[in-house]
C-alpha atoms as a PDB file:
ATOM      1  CA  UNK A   1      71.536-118.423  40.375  1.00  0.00           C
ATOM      2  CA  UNK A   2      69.526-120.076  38.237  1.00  0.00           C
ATOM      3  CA  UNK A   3      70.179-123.507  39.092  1.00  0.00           C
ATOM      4  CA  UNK A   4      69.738-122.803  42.679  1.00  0.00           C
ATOM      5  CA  UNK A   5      66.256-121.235  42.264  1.00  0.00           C
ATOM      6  CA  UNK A   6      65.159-123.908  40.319  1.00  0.00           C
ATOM      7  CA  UNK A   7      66.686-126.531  42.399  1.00  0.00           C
ATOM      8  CA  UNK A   8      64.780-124.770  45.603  1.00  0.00           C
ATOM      9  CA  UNK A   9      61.812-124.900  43.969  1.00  0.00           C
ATOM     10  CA  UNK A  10      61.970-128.467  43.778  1.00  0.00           C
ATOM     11  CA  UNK A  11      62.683-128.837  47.237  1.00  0.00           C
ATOM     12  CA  UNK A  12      60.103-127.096  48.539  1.00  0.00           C
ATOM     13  CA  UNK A  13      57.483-127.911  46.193  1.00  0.00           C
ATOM     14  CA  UNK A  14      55.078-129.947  49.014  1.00  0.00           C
ATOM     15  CA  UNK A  15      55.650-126.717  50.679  1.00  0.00           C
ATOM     16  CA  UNK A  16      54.149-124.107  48.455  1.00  0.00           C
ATOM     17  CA  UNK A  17      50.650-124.690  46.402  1.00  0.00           C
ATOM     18  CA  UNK A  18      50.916-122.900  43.062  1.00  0.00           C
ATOM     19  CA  UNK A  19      54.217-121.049  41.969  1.00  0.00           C
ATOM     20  CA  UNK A  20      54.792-118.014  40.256  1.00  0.00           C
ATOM     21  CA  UNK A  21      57.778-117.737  38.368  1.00  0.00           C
ATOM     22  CA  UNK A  22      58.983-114.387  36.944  1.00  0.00           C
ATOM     23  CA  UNK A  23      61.759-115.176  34.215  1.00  0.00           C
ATOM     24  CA  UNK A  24      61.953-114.204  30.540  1.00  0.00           C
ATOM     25  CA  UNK A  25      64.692-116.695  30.426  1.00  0.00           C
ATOM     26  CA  UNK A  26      64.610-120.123  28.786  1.00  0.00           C
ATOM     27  CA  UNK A  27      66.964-122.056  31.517  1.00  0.00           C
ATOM     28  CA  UNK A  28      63.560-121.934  33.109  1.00  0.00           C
ATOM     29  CA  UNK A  29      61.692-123.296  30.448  1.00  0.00           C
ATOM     30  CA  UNK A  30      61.790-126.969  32.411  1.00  0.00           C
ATOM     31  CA  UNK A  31      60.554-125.464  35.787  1.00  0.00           C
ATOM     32  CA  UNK A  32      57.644-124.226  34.262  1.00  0.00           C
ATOM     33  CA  UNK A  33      57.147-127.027  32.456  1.00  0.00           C
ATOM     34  CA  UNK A  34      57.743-129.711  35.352  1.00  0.00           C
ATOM     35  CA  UNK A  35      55.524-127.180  37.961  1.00  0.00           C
ATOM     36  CA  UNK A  36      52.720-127.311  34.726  1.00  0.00           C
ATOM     37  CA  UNK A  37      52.616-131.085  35.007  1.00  0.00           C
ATOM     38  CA  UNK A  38      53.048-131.091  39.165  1.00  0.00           C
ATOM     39  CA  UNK A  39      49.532-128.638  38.953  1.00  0.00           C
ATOM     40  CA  UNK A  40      51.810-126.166  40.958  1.00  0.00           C
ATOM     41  CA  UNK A  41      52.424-123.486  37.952  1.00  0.00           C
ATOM     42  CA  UNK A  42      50.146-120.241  38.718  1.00  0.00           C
ATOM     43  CA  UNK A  43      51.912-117.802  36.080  1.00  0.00           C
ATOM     44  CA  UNK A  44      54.791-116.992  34.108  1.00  0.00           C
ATOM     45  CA  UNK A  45      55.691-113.451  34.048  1.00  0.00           C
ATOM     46  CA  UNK A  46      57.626-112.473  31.718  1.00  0.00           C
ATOM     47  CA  UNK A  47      59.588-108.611  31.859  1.00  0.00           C
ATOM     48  CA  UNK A  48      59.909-107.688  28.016  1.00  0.00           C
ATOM     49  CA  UNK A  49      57.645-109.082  25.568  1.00  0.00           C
ATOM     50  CA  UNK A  50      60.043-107.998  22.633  1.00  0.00           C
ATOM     51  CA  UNK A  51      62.831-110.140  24.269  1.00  0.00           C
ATOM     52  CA  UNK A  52      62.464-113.603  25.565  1.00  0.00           C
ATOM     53  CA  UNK A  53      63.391-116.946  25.247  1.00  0.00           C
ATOM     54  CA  UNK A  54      61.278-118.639  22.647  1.00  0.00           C
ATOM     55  CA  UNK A  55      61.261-122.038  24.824  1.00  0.00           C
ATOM     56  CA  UNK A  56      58.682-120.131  27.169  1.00  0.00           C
ATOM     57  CA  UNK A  57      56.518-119.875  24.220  1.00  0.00           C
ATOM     58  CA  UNK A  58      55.048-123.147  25.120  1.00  0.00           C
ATOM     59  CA  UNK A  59      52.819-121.886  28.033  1.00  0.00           C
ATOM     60  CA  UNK A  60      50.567-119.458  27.102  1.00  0.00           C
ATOM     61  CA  UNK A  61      47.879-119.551  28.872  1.00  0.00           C
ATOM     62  CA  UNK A  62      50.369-119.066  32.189  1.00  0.00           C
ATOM     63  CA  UNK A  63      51.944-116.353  30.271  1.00  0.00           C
ATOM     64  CA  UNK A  64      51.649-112.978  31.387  1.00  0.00           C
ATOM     65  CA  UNK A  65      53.674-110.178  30.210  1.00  0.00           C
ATOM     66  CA  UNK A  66      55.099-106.842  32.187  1.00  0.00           C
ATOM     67  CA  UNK A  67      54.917-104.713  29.507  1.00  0.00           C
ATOM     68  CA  UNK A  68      51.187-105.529  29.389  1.00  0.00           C
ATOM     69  CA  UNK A  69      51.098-104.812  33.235  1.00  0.00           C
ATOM     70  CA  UNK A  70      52.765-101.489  32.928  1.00  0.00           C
ATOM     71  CA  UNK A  71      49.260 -99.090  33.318  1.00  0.00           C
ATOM     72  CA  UNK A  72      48.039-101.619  36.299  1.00  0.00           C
ATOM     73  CA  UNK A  73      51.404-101.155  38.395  1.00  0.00           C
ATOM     74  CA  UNK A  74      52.696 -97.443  37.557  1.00  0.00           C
ATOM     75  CA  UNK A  75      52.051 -95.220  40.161  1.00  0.00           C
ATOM     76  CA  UNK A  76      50.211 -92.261  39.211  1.00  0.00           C
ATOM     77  CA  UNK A  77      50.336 -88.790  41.126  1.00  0.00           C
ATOM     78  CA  UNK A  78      46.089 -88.003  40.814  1.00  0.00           C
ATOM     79  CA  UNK A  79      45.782 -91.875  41.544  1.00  0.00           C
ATOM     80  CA  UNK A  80      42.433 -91.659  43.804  1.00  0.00           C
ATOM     81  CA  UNK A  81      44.626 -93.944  46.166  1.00  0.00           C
ATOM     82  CA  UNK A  82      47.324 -90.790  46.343  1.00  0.00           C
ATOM     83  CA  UNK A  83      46.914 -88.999  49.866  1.00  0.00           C
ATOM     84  CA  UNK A  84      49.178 -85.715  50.007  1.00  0.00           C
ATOM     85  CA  UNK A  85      50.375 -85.827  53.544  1.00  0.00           C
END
């Protein structure tokens, strides 16, 4: 799977205009870094900050963990969004 996502992404790179990859996986590490130097790299997200491949380390400032995410995407029962129905 992994060389098939990253070989689609190169396919269809004219076709997209920034990419956001969600991997915590370092067989990505030259996707991110080829989309980085294309100017078609939006974000990394990465699931687990405690477990990753260090060769994503290099990006930073595209980095953007789940963990960190977890209070803006857990649903929450007296949400003011919540409508009993």
């Amino acid at each position: 799977m992994d060389s098939e996502l990253v070989l689609n992404a190169m396919i269809e790179i004219s076709n997209y205009d920034k990419a956001v990859i969600i991997a915590g996986d370092g067989d990505y590490a030259c996707l991110v870094e080829y989309l980085l130097k294309q100017n078609k790299l939006e974000k990394l997200i990465i699931p687990d900050i405690k477990k990753y491949s260090f060769l994503l380390t290099k990006f930073p400032k595209y980095t953007v963990f789940m963990n960190n995410l977890k209070s803006r995407l857990e649903y929450k029962k007296n949400d003011r969004y919540y409508r009993k129905h």
